[in-house]
Protein backbone atom coordinates (compact mmCIF):
# COMPACT_ATOMS: atom_id res chain seq x y z
CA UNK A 1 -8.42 -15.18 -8.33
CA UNK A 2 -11.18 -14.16 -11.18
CA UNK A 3 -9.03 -11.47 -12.20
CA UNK A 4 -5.72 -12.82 -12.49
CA UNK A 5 -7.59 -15.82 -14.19
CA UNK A 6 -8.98 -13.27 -16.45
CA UNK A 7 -5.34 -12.18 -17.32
CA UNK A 8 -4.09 -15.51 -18.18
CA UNK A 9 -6.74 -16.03 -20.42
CA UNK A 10 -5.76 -12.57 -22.04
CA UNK A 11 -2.21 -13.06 -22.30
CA UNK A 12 -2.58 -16.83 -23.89
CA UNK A 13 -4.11 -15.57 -27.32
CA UNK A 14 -5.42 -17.55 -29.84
CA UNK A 15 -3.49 -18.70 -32.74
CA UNK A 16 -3.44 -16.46 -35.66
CA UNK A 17 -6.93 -16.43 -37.79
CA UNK A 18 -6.15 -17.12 -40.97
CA UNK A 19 -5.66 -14.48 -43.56
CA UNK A 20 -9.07 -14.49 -45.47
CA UNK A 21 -11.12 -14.07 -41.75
CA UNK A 22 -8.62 -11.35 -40.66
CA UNK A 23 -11.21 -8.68 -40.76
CA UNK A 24 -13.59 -10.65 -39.61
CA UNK A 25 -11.54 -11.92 -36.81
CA UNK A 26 -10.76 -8.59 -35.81
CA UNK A 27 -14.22 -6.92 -35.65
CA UNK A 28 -15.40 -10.20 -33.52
CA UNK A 29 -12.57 -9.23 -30.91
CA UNK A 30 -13.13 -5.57 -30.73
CA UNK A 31 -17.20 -6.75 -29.94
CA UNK A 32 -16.19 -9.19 -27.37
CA UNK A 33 -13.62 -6.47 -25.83
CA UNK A 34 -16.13 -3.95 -25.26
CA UNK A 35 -18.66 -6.08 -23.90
CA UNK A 36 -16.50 -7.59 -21.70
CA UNK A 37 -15.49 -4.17 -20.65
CA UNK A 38 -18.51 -3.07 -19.38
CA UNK A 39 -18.97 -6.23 -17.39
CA UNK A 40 -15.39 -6.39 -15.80
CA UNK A 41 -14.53 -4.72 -11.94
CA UNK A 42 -12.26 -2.29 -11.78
CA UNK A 43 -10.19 -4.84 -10.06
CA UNK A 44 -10.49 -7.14 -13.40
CA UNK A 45 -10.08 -3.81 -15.65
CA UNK A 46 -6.91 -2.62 -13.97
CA UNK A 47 -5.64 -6.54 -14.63
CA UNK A 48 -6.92 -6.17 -18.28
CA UNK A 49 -4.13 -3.42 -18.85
CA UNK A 50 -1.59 -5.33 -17.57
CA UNK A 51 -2.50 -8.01 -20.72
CA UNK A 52 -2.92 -4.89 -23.05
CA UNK A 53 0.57 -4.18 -22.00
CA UNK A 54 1.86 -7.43 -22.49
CA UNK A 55 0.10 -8.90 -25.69
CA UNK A 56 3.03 -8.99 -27.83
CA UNK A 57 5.01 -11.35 -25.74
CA UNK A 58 1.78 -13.15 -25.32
CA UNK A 59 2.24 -14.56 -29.14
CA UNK A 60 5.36 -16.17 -28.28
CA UNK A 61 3.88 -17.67 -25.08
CA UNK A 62 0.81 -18.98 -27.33
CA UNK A 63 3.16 -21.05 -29.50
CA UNK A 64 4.80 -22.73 -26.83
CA UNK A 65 1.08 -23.20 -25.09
CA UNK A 66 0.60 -25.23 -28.35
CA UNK A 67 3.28 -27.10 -27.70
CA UNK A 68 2.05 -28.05 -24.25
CA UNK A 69 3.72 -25.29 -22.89
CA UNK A 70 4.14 -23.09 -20.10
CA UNK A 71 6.57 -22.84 -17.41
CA UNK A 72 7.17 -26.51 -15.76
CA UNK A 73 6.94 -25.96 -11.78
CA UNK A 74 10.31 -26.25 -10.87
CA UNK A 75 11.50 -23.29 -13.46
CA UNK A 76 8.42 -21.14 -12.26
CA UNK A 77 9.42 -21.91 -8.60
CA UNK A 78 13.27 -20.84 -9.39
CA UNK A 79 12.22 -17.72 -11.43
CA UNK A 80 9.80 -16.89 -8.11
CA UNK A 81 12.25 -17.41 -5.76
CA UNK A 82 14.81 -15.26 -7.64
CA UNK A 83 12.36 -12.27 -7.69
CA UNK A 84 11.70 -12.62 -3.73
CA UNK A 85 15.90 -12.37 -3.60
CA UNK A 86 16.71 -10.01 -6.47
CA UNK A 87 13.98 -7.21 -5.81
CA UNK A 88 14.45 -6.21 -2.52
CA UNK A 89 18.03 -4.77 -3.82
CA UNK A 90 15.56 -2.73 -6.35
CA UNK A 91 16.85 0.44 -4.99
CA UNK A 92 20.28 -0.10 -2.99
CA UNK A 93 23.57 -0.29 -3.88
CA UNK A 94 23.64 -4.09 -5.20
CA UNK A 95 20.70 -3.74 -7.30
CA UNK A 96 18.93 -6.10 -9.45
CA UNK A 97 20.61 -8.56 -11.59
CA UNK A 98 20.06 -7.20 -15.19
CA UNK A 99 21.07 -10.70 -17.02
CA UNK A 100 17.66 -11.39 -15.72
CA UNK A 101 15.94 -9.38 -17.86
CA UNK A 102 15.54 -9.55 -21.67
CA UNK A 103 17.07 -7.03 -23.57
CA UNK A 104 14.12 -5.99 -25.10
CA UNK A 105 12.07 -5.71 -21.73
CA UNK A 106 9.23 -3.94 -21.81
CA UNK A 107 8.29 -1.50 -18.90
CA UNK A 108 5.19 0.38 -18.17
CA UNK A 109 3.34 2.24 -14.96
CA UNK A 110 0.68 4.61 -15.17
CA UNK A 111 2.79 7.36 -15.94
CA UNK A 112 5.84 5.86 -17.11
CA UNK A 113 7.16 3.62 -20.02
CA UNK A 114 9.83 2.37 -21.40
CA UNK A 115 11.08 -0.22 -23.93
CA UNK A 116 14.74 -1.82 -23.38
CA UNK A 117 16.88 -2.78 -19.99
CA UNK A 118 18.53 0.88 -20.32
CA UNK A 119 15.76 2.54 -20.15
CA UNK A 120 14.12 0.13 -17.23
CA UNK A 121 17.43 0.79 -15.63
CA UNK A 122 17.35 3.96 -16.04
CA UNK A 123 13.83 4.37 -14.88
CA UNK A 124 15.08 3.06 -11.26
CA UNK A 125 18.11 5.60 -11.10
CA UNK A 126 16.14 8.17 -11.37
CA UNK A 127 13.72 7.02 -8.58
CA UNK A 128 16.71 6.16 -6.52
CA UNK A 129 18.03 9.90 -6.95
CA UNK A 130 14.82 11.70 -6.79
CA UNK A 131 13.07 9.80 -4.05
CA UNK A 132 15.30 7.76 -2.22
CA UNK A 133 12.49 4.79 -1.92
CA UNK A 134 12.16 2.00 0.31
CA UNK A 135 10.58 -1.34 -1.32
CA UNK A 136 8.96 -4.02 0.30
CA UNK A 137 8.02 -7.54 -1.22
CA UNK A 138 5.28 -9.01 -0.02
CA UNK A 139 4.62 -12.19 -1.95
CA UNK A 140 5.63 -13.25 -5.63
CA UNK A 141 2.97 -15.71 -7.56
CA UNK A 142 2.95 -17.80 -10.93
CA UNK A 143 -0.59 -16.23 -12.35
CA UNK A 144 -0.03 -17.45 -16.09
CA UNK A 145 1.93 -20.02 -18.05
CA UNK A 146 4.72 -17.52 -18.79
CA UNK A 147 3.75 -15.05 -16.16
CA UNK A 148 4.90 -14.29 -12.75
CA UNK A 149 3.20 -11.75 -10.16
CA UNK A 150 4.69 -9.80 -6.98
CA UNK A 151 2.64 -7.71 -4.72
CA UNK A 152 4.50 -5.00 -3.25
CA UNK A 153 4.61 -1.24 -1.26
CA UNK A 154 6.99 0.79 -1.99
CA UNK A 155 7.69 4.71 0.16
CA UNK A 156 9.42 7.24 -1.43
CA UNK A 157 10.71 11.15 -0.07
CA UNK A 158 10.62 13.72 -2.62
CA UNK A 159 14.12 14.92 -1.63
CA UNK A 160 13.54 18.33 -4.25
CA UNK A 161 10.82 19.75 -2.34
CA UNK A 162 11.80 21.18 1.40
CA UNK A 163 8.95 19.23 3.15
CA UNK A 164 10.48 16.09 1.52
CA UNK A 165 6.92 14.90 1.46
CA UNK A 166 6.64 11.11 1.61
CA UNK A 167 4.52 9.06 -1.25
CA UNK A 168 3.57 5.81 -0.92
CA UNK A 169 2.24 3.31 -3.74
CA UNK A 170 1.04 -0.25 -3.44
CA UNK A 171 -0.03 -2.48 -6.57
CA UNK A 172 1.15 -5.29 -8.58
CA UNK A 173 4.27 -6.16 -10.94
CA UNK A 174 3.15 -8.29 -13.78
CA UNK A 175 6.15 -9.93 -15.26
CA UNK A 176 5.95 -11.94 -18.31
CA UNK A 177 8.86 -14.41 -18.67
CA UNK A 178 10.08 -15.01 -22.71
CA UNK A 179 9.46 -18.47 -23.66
CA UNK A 180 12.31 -18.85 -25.59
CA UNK A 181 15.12 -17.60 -23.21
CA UNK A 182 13.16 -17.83 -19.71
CA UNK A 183 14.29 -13.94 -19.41
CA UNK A 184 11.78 -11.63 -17.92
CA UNK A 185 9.96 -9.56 -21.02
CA UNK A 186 7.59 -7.56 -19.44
CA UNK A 187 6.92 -5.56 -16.19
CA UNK A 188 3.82 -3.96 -16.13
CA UNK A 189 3.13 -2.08 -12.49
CA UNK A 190 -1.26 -1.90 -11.61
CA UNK A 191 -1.58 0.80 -8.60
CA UNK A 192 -4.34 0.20 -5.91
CA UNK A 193 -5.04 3.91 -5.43
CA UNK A 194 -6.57 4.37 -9.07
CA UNK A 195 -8.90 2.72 -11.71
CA UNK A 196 -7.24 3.83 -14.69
CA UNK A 197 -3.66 2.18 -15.10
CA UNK A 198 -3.22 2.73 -18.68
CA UNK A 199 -0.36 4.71 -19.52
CA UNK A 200 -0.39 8.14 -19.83
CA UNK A 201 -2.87 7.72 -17.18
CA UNK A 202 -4.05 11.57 -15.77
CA UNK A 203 -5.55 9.89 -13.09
CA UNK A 204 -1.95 8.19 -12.05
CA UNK A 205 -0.33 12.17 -12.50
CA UNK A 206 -2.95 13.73 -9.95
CA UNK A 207 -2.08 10.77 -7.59
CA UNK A 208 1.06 11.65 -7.68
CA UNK A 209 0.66 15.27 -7.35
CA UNK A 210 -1.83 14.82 -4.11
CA UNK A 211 0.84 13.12 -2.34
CA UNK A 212 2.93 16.35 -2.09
CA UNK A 213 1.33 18.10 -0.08
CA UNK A 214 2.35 18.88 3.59
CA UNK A 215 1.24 17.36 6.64
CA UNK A 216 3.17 18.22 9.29
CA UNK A 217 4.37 15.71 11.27
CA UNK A 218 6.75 16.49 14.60
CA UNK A 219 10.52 14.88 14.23
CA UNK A 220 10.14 12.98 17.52
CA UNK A 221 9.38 9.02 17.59
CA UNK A 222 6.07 7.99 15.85
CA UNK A 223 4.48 4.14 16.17
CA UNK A 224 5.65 1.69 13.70
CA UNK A 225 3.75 0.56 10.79
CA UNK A 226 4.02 -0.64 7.14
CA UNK A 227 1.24 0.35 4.81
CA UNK A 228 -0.11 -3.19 3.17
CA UNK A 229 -2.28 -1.37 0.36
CA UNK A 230 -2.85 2.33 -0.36
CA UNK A 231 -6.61 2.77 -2.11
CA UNK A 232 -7.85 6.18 -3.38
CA UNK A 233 -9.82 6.53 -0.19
CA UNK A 234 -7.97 4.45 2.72
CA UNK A 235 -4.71 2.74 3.96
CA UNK A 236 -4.30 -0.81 5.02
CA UNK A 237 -1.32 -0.72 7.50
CA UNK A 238 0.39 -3.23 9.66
CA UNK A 239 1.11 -2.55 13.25
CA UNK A 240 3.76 -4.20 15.61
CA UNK A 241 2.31 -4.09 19.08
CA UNK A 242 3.31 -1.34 21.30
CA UNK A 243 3.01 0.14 24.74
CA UNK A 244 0.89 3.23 25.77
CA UNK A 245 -0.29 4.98 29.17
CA UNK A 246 -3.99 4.98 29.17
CA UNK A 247 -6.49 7.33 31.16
CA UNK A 248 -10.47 7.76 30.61
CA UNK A 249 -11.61 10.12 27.90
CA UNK A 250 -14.48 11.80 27.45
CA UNK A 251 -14.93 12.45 23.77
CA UNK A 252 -12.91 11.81 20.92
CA UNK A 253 -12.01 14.82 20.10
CA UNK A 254 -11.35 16.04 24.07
CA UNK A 255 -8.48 16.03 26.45
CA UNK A 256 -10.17 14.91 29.35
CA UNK A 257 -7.45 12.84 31.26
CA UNK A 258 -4.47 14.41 28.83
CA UNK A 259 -2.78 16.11 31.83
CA UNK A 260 -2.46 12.15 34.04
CA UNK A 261 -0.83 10.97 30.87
CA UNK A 262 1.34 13.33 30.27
CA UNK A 263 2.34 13.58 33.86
CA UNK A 264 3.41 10.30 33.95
CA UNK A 265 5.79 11.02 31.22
CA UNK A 266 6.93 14.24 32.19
CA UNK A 267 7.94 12.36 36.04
CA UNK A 268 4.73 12.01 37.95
CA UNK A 269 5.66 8.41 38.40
CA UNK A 270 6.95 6.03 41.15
CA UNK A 271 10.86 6.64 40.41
CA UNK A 272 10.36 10.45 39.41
CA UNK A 273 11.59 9.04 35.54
CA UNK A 274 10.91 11.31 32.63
CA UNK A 275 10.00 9.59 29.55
CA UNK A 276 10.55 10.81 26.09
CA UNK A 277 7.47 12.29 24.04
CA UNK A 278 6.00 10.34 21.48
CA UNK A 279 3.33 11.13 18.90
CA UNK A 280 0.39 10.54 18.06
CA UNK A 281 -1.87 11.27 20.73
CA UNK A 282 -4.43 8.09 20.56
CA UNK A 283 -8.38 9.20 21.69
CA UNK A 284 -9.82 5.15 21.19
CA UNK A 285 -13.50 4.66 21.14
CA UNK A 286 -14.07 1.26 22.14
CA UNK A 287 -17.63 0.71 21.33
CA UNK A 288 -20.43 1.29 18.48
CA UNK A 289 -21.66 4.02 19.90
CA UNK A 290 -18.05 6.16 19.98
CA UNK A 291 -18.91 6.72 23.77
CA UNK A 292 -16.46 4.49 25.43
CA UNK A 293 -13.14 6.93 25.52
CA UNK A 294 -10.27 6.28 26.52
CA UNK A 295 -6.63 8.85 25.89
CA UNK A 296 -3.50 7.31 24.99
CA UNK A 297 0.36 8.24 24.29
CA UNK A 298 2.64 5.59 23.05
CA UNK A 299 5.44 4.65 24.83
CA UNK A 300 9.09 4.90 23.40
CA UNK A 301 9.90 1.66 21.73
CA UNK A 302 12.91 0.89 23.34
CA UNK A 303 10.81 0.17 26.55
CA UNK A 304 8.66 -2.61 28.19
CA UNK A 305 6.15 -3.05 30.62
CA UNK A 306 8.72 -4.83 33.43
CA UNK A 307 10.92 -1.86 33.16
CA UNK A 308 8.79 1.20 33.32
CA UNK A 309 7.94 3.33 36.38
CA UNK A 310 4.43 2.76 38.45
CA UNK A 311 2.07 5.61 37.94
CA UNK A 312 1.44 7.42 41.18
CA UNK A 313 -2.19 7.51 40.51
CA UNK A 314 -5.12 4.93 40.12
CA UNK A 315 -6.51 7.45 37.03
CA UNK A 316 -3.59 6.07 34.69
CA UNK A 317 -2.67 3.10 33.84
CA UNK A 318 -0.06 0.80 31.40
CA UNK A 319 -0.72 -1.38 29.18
CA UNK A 320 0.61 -3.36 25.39
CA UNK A 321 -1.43 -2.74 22.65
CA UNK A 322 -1.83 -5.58 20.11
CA UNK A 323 -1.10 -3.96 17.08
CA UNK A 324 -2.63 -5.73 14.17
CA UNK A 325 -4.32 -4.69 10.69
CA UNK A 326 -5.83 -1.36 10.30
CA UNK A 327 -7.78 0.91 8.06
CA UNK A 328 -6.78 4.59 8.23
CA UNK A 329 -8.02 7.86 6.84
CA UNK A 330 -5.46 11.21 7.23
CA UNK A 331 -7.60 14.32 7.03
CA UNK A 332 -6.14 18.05 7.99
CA UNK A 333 -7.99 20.39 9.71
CA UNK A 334 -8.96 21.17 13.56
CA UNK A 335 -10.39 18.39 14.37
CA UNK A 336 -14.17 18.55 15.51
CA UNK A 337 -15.95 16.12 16.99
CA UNK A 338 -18.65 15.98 14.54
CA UNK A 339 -15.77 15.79 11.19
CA UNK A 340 -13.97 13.08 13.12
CA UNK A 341 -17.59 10.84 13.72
CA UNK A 342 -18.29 11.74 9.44
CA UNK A 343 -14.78 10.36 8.97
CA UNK A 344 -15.35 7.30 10.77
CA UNK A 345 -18.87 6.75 9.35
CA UNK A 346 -17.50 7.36 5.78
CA UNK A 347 -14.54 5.02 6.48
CA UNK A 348 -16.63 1.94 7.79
CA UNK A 349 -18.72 2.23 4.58
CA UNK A 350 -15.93 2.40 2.47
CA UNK A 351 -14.69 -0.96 4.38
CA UNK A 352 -18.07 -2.56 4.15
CA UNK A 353 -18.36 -1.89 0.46
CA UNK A 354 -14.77 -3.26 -0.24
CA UNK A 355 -16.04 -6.41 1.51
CA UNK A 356 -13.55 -6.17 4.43
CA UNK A 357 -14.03 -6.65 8.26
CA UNK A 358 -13.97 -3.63 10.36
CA UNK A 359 -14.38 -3.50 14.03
CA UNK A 360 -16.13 -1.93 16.59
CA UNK A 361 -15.11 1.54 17.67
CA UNK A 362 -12.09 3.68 16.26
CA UNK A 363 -9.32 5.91 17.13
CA UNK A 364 -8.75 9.29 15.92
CA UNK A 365 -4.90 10.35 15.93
CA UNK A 366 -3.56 13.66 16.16
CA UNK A 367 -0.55 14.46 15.63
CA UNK A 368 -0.20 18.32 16.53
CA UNK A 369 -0.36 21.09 18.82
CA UNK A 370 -3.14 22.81 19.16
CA UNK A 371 -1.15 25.95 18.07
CA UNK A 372 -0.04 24.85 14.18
CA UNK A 373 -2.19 26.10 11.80
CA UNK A 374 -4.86 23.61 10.41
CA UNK A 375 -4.43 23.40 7.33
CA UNK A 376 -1.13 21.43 7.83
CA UNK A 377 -2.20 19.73 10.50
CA UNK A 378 -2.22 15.71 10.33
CA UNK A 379 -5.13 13.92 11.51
CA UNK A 380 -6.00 10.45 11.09
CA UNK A 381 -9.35 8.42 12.17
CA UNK A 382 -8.13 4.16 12.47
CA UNK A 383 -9.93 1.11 12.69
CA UNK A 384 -8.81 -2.16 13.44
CA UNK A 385 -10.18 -4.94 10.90
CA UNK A 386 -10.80 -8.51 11.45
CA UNK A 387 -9.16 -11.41 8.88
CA UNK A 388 -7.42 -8.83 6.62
CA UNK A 389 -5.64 -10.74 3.58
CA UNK A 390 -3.34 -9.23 1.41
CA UNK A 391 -4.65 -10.68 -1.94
C-alpha cells in the first residue's frame, strides 16, 4: 500500500513552477529525488519507474486533479472491469480491444519499449509467435486518480530453441488512463524477479537468458500448479489438492519405501490394477528437524480415493493432499542430502526475510532417474506457507 501510494503521489505532479524559479525548481527536485532514493525499498523503487515511465501523462492528469479530478468510481470500476474481460484474450485469437487504447500509448518492460498502439500491438505478436504464452489475471486495482493496476503471471515456451524451455514472469501492469479521452495512455510492466525495471534494464536481459536453460522434465503427467509470483530467488505457486500413495522414508534424499509405492502402481494392489506413472517423486519431511520422512508419488488426476485399488500391504497407504500455497526452489544436480538440507535452510531465510509464513518441514522433488546426467536434472526443495496474500 506504501508503494503504490508512493506512485500516486509521483504521477500527480505539481503544477508548473513558474518561469523565473525554473532552475530553482528543478535543482530542488533532483535533491529530493535522490534522497528519496536512497530511502525507498526496492519494492517502492521498482514502483518509482513505473511513475518515471509515466510522467508525461501525469501533466494532463494534474490539470484535471485541479479541477477536482480523477476518475469518479463508477468510470474507474467500468475501466477495471473491462481489463479483467479484455486481457485474458492478450494472447488468443480475439485479442484485446485496441479502441481501448490511446493512439499514442506508451509501452515499456524492462527490456522492451515502445511508443504507439502499432508498436504495443506489435509487441504482443511477436510474443504470441515466439513464445506461445499463457496469461493469467489475477486482480486489477484503481492505485491513482487516472491510474489503474493488474497483477498478473504470465508462462511462455521458447518454441526456437529444441528444449522449448518454459519462462515464467510475474509483476505488475501500470496503466495510466488519459484524462481527456478515458483511453488507456500508458502500460508500464514492474517484474518481481529483479530490482532494476528501468528500461534497457541488463538485469531484465540475464533474467531472461537464465530461464533457457534445460531442466529436464519427463513428458508423463506432473501435479498441477500456477506460479502466483516468481522472485529472483523463489516461486510462490498454487496447488489444487491431489492424491498420492504414501510409505515411510528414511531420509530425504533416500528411497527407503520407493519399491511399496511403486508396487502399488505397477499392480501390487487389491484388483491387480496398474496405474499410470506420475512425476515428481515427493520425499516430505514433516517436522523441524527434517527427520520425520515420509515417500510419495502422485496419483493420476483423473482418479479419487473411492475408486482406487486397496494396497495389499499395511506399509502403504492413500491419502488427498491439501494442496495450498507454496514456496519452491529448482536446483540441478544429484541431489545430496546435505545440498537438499542448505536448500531448505537458505529457502526458509529467504521466506523469513520477505516477511512471509513458512511451515514446518519441506519436501524435496525429484523429478528424474537416477541415470540422466545431473546437470539437467530438475530438483526442487517446497514448503508450504501459512496466510500467503498476493499483494
Amino acid at each position: 500500500m506504501a508503494a503504490t501510494s508512493l506512485l500516486s503521489r509521483l504521477l500527480i505532479l505539481p503544477p508548473p513552477a513558474p518561469a523565473t524559479a525554473a532552475a530553482a525548481s528543478l535543482r530542488q527536485r533532483k535533491s529530493s529525488f535522490a534522497a528519496l532514493s536512497l530511502s525507498q525499498s526496492p519494492s517502492e523503487r521498482r514502483h518509482r519507474v513505473a511513475a518515471r515511465a509515466v510522467a508525461p501523462a501525469a501533466e494532463e492528469a494534474a490539470a484535471e486533479e485541479e479541477k477536482g479530478g480523477g476518475l469518479p468510481a463508477a468510470e474507474a470500476e467500468r475501466l477495471a472491469e473491462f481489463l479483467r474481460e479484455d486481457l485474458p484474450h492478450l494472447f488468443d485469437d480475439v485479442g484485446i480491444d485496441r479502441s481501448a487504447y490511446d493512439d499514442r500509448v506508451r509501452f515499456r518492460d524492462p527490456i522492451t519499449r515502445h511508443d504507439d498502439i502499432d508498436g504495443y500491438l506489435l509487441n504482443i505478436r511477436l510474443l504470441k509467435l515466439l513464445f506461445r504464452p499463457d496469461f493469467y489475471l489475477h486482480h486489477v486495482k484503481q492505485t491513482g486518480p487516472y491510474e489503474l493496476t493488474t497483477r498478473w503471471t504470465m508462462v511462455m515456451k521458447f518454441v526456437l530453441l529444441p528444449w522449448k524451455p518454459e519462462l515464467v514472469f510475474t509483476g505488475l501492469s501500470i496503466m495510466g488512463v488519459n484524462p481527456q479521452n478515458l483511453k488507456f495512455c500508458n502500460h508500464v510492466d514492474v517484474w518481481d524477479s529483479i530490482q532494476n525495471n528501468e528500461y534497457f534494464s541488463f538485469e531484465g536481459l540475464l533474467d531472461v537468458f537464465k530461464q533457457l536453460r534445460y531442466y529436464k522434465t519427463p513428458d508423463i503427467e506432473t501435479p498441477n500448479y500456477l506460479i502466483l509470483k516468481k522472485t529472483a530467488n523463489y516461486e510462490i505457486r498454487r496447488y489444487p489438492p491431489f492424491l498420492i500413495v504414501e510409505a515411510k522414508g528414511d531420509k530425504l534424499t533416500g528411497s527407503s519405501g520407493f519399491n511399496n509405492i511403486t508396487g502399488y502402481i505397477f499392480g501390487k494392489n487389491a484388483s491387480s490394477e496398474k496405474i499410470p506413472m506420475t512425476t515428481p517423486v515427493f520425499t516430505q519431511a514433516s517436522d523441524d528437524k527434517l527427520s520425520d520422512v515420509s515417500i510419495q508419488i502422485v496419483l493420476p488426476m483423473n482418479k479419487d480415493l473411492d475408486s482406487l485399488p486397496a494396497p495389499n500391504t499395511e506399509a502403504v497407504t492413500l491419502r488427498k493432499a491439501e494442496g495450498g500455497i507454496a514456496a519452491v526452489q529448482k536446483f540441478s544436480g544429484r541431489p545430496k542430502e546435505e545440498i537438499v538440507i542448505q536448500k531448505e535452510e537458505e529457502l526458509r531465510s529467504q521466506l523469513l526475510k520477505d516477511g512471509l509464513k513458512p511451515q514446518h518441514g519441506c519436501l524435496l522433488a525429484r523429478y528424474n532417474d537416477p541415470r540422466t546426467q545431473s546437470f539437467i536434472m530438475r530438483n526442487e526443495v517446497l514448503i508450504w506457507l501459512d496466510d500467503f496474500t498476493l499483494e
